[in-house]
Protein backbone atom coordinates (compact mmCIF):
# COMPACT_ATOMS: atom_id res chain seq x y z
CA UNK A 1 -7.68 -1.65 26.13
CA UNK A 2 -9.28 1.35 24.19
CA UNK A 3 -11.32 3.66 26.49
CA UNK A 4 -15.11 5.07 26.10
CA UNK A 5 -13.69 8.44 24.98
CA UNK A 6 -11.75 6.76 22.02
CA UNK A 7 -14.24 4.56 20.69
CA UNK A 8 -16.71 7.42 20.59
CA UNK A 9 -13.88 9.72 18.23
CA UNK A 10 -13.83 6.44 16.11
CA UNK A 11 -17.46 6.23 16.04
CA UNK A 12 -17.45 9.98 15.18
CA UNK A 13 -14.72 9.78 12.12
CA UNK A 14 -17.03 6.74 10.80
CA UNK A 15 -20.16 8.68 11.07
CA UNK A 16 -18.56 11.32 9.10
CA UNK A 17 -18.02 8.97 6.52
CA UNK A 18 -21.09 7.31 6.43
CA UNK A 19 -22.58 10.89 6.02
CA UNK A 20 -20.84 11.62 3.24
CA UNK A 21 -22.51 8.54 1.30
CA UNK A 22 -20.44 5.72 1.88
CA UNK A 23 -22.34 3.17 4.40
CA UNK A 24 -20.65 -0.68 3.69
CA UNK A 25 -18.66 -1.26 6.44
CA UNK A 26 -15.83 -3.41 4.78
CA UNK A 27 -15.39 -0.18 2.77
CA UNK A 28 -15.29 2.32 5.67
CA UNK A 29 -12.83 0.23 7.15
CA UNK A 30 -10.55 -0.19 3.89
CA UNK A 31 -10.43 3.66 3.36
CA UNK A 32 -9.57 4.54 7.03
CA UNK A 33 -7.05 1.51 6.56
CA UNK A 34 -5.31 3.02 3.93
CA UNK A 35 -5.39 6.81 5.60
CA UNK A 36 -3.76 5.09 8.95
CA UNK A 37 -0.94 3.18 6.40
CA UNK A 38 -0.20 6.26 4.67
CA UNK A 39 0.58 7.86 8.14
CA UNK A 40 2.63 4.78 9.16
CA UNK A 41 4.59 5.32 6.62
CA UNK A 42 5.35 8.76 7.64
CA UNK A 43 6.09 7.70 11.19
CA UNK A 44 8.36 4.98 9.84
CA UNK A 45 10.25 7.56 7.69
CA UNK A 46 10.64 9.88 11.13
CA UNK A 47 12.41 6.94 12.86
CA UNK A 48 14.60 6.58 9.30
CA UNK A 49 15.37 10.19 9.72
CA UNK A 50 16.89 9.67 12.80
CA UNK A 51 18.63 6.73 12.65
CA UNK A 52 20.32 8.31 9.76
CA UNK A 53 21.25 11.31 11.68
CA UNK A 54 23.07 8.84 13.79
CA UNK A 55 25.14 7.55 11.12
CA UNK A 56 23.14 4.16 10.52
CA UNK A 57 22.06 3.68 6.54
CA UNK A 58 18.92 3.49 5.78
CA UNK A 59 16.57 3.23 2.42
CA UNK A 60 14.39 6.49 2.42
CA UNK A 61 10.26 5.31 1.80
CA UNK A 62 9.40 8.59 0.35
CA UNK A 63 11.39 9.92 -3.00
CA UNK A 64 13.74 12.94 -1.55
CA UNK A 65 12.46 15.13 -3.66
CA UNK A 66 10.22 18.48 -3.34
CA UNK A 67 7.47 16.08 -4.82
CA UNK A 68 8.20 13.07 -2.90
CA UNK A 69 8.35 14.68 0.90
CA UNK A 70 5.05 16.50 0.19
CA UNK A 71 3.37 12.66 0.22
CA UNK A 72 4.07 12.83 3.54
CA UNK A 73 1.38 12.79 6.39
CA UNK A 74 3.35 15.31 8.12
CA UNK A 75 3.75 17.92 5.71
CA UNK A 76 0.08 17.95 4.23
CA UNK A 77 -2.10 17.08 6.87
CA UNK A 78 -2.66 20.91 7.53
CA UNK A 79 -3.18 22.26 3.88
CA UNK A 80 -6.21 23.22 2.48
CA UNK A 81 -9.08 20.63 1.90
CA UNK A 82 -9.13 20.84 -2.05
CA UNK A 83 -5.07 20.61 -1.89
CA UNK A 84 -5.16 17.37 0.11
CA UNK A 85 -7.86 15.75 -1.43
CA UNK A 86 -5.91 15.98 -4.74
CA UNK A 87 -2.70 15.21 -3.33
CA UNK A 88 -3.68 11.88 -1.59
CA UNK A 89 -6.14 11.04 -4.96
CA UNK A 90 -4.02 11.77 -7.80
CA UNK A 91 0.02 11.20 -6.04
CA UNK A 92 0.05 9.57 -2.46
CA UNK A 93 -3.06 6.76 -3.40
CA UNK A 94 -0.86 5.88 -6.36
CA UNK A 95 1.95 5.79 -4.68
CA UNK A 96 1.09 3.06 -1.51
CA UNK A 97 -0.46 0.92 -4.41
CA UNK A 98 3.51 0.76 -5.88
CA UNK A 99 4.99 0.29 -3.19
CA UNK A 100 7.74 -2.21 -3.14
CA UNK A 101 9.81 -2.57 -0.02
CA UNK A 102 10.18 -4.60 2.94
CA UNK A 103 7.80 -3.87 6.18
CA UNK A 104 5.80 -2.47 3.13
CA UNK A 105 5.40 -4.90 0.70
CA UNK A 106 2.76 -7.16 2.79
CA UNK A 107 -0.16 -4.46 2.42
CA UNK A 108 0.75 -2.99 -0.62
CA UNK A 109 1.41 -6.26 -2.50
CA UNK A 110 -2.35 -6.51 -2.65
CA UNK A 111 -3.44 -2.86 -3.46
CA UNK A 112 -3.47 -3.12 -7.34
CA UNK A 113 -6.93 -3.35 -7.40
CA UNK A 114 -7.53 -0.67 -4.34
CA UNK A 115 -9.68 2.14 -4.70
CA UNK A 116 -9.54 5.85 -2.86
CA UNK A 117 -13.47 6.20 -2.18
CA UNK A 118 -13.78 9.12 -0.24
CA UNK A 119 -16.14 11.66 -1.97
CA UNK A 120 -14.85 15.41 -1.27
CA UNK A 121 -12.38 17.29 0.42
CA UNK A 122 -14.62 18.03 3.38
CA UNK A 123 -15.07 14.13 4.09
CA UNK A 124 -11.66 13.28 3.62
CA UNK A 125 -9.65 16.73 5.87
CA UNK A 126 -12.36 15.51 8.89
CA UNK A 127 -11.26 11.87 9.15
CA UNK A 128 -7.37 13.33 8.67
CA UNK A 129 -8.14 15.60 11.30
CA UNK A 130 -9.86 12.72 13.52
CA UNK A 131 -7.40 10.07 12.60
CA UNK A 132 -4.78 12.89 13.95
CA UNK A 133 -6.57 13.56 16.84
CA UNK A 134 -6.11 10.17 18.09
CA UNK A 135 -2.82 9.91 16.96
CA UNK A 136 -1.66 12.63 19.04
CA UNK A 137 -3.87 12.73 22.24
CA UNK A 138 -4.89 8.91 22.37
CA UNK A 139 -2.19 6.46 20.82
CA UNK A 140 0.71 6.30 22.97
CA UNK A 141 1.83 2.86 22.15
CA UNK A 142 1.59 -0.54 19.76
CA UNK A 143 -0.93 -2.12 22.07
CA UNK A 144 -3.21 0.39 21.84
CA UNK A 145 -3.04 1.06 17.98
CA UNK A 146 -3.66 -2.34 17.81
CA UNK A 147 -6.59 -2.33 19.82
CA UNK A 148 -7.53 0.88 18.07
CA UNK A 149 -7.76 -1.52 14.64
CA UNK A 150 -9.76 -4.07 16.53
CA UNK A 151 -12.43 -1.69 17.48
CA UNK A 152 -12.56 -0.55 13.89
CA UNK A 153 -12.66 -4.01 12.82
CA UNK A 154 -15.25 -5.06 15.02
CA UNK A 155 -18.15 -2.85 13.06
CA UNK A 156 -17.89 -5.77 10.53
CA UNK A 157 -19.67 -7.72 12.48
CA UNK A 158 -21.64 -9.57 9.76
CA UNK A 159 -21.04 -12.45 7.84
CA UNK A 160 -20.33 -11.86 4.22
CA UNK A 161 -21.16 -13.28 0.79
CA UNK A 162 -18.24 -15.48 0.78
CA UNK A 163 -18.87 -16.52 4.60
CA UNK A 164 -16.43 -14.22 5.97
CA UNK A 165 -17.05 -13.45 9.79
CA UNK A 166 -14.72 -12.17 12.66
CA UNK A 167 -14.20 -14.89 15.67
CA UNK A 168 -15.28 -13.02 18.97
CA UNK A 169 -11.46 -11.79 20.38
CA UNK A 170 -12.45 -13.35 23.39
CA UNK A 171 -13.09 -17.06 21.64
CA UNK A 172 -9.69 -16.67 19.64
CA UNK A 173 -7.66 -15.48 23.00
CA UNK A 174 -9.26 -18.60 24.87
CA UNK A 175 -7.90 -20.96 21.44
CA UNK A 176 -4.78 -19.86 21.47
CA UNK A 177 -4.14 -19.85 25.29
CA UNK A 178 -5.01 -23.88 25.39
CA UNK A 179 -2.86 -24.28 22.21
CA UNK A 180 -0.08 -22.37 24.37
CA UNK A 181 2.31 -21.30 21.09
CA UNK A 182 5.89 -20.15 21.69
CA UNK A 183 8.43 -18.54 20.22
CA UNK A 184 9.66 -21.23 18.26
CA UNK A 185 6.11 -22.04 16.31
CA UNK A 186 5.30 -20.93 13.30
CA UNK A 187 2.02 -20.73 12.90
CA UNK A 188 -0.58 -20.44 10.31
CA UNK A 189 -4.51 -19.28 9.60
CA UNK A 190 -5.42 -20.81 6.60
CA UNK A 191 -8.69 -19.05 6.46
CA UNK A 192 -6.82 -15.63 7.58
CA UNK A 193 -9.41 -13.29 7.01
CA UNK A 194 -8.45 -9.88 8.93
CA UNK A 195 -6.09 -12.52 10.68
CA UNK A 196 -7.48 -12.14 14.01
CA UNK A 197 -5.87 -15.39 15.13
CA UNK A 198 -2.80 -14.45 14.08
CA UNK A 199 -2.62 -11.84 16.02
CA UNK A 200 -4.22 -13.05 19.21
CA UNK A 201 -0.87 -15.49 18.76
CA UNK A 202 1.24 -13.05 18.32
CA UNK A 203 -0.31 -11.16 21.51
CA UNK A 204 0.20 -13.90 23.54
CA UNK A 205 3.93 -14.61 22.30
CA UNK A 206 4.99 -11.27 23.31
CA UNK A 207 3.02 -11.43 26.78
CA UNK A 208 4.76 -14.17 27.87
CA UNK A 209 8.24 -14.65 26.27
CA UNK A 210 9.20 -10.63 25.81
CA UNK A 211 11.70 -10.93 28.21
CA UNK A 212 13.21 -13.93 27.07
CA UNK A 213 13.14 -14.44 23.43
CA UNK A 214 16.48 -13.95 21.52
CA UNK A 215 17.61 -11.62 18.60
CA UNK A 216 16.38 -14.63 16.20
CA UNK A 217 13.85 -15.35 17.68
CA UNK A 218 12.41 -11.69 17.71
CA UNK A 219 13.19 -11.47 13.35
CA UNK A 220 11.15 -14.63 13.00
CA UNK A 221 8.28 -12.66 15.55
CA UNK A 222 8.63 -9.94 12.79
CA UNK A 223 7.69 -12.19 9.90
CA UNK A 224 7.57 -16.12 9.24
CA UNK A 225 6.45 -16.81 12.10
CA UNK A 226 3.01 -15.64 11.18
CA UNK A 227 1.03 -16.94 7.78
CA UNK A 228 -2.01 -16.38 6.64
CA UNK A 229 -3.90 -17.06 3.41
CA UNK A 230 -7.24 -15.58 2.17
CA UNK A 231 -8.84 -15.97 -1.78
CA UNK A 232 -10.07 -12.47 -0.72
CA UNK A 233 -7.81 -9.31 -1.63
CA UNK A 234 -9.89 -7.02 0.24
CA UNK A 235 -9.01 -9.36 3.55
CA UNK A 236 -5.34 -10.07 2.51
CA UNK A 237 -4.92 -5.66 2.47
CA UNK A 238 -6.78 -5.60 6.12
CA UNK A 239 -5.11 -8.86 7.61
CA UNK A 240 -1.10 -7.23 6.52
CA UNK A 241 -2.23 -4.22 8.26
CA UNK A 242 -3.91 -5.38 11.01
CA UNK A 243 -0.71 -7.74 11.43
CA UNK A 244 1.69 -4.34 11.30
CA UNK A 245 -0.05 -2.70 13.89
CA UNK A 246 0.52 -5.38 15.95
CA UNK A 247 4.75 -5.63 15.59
CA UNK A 248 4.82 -8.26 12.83
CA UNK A 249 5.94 -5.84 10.62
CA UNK A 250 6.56 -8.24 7.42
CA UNK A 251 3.57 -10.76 7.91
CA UNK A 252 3.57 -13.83 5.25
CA UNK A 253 -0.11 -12.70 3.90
CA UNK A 254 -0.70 -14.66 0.74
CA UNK A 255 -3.51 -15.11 -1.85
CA UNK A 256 -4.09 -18.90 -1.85
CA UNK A 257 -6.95 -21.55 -1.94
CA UNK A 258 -6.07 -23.71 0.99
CA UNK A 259 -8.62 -26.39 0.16
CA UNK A 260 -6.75 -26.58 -3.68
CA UNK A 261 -4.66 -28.71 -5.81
CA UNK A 262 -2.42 -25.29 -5.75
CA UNK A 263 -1.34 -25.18 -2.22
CA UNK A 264 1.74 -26.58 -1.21
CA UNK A 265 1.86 -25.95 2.39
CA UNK A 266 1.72 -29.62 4.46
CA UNK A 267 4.27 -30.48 7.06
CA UNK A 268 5.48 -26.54 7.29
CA UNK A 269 3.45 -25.19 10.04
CA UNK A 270 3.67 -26.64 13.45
CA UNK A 271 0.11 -24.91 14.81
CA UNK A 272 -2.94 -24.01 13.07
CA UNK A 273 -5.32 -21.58 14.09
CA UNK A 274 -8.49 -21.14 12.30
CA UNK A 275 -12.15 -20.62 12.01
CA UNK A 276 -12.99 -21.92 8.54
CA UNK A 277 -15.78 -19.85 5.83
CA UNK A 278 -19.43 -20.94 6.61
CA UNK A 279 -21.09 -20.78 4.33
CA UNK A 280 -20.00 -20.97 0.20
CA UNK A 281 -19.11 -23.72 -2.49
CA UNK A 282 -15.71 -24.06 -4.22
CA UNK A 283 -14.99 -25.78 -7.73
CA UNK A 284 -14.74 -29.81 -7.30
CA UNK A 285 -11.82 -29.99 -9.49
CA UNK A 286 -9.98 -27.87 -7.66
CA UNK A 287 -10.11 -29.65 -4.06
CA UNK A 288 -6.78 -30.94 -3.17
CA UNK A 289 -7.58 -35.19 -3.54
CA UNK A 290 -6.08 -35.50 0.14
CA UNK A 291 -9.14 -33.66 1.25
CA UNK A 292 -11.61 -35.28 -1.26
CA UNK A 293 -10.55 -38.95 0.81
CA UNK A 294 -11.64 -37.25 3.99
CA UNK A 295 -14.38 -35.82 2.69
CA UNK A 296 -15.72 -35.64 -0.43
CA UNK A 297 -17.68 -32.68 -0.93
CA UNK A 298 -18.08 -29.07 -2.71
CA UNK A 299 -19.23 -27.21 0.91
CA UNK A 300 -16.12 -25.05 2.33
């Protein structure tokens, strides 16, 4: 649980934002998604460091070059405004949008058609400054990045064109304690969106089976055990990361049509989660004919 204090140095990093012209909230919450993925990957190259200083191998994230290491949160978080703005614009944005790896690959695998929108250096060195203050004073563990993200995730509280709306985390912890899933589920949101249900499952697996689930058991935790599938990119970036930050650090995030011909995906998941779009209409020919038997309509 996130305290008053925190919430109110989120609320200040997003009213620095909004000052400096950008006022959607899905795009608010994309750019300080990618700024809090850029310094994961810094962290995640701090715990590579020293693994490999005790002997284990271990692919580098970052190129080890002069170039490469200054992408790094680390080393230009406390340059000069201009400098960083450039940096992260022209070399570090590019970068995450290439990147091709393992705990990686499930955000950036849908950040082709990303876009750095912060508008000057001035906007962009106070929410690294903010995102650091947390970081350092506030963040002392998973559970509470995680409930860091939902905070920042709940200011979208408004349904969007395409019907998208966040289930209450209260509603989605009461589903998934009567649906009781274990270690040995795998489980899937076809409807993902920033896959809250996903990981209100997860939340609950490691609550109550920590202590007693096995090597195996703990590398499915870390990716098949969770799937989720969105037709919206924007959601499939925000689900993967909201997913990391909650220990599932290769989530199965896909871009699929559930309701289509195209899916292939019956008789592989043993629990369902979901809150299904609203509001929208899909093409007829596409519905999968198994659903057009059940109900034959265009409504999602």
């Amino acid at each position: 649980m996130i305290t008053g204090a925190i919430k109110n140095k989120v609320d200040k990093i997003w009213t620095d934002i909004w000052a400096g012209g950008i006022t959607q909230p899905l795009t608010v919450i994309e750019q300080l998604t990618y700024l809090m993925f850029i310094r994961s990957l810094d962290e995640k190259e701090i715990e590579n460091e020293s693994l490999e200083a005790l002997g284990v191998e271990v692919r580098k994230i970052f190129p080890q070059t002069p170039e490469g290491q200054a992408m790094r949160w680390s080393k230009f978080k406390d340059k000069d405004a201009r400098e960083i703005f450039e940096l992260i614009r022209d070399k570090v944005f590019p970068f995450i949008k290439t990147l091709n790896g393992d705990a990686e690959s499930a955000f950036s695998r849908y950040m082709e058609d990303a876009l750095f929108l912060l508008p000057t250096p001035q906007v962009l060195q106070k929410v690294i400054t903010g995102l650091d203050e947390l970081y350092e004073h506030d963040i002392k563990d998973k559970d509470t990045l995680g409930d860091l993200y939902e905070y920042i995730l709940s200011k979208m509280n408004q349904a969007g064109i395409n019907g998208q709306f966040r289930t209450p985390k209260h509603i989605r912890d009461m589903m998934v304690q009567l649906v009781e899933p274990t270690p040995d589920d795998l489980i899937c949101d076809p409807a993902c969106g920033t896959a809250g249900f996903l990981v209100s499952a997860a939340e609950h697996i490691r609550r109550k089976y920590e202590k007693t689930m096995t090597p195996e058991q703990w590398e499915r935790f870390a990716g098949e055990m969770f799937t989720g599938f969105d037709t919206d990119r924007t959601m499939l970036r925000l689900s993967a990361m909201n997913l990391m930050l909650h220990s599932v650090t290769n989530p199965q995030i896909s871009y699929l049509d559930s309701v289509s011909k195209d899916n292939n995906i019956e008789g592989k998941f043993s629990i369902i989660l979901a809150n299904p779009p609203f509001t929208g209409t899909i093409d007829a020919e596409s519905i999968h004919d198994n659903l057009k038997k059940v109900c034959n309509t265009k409504k999602t």
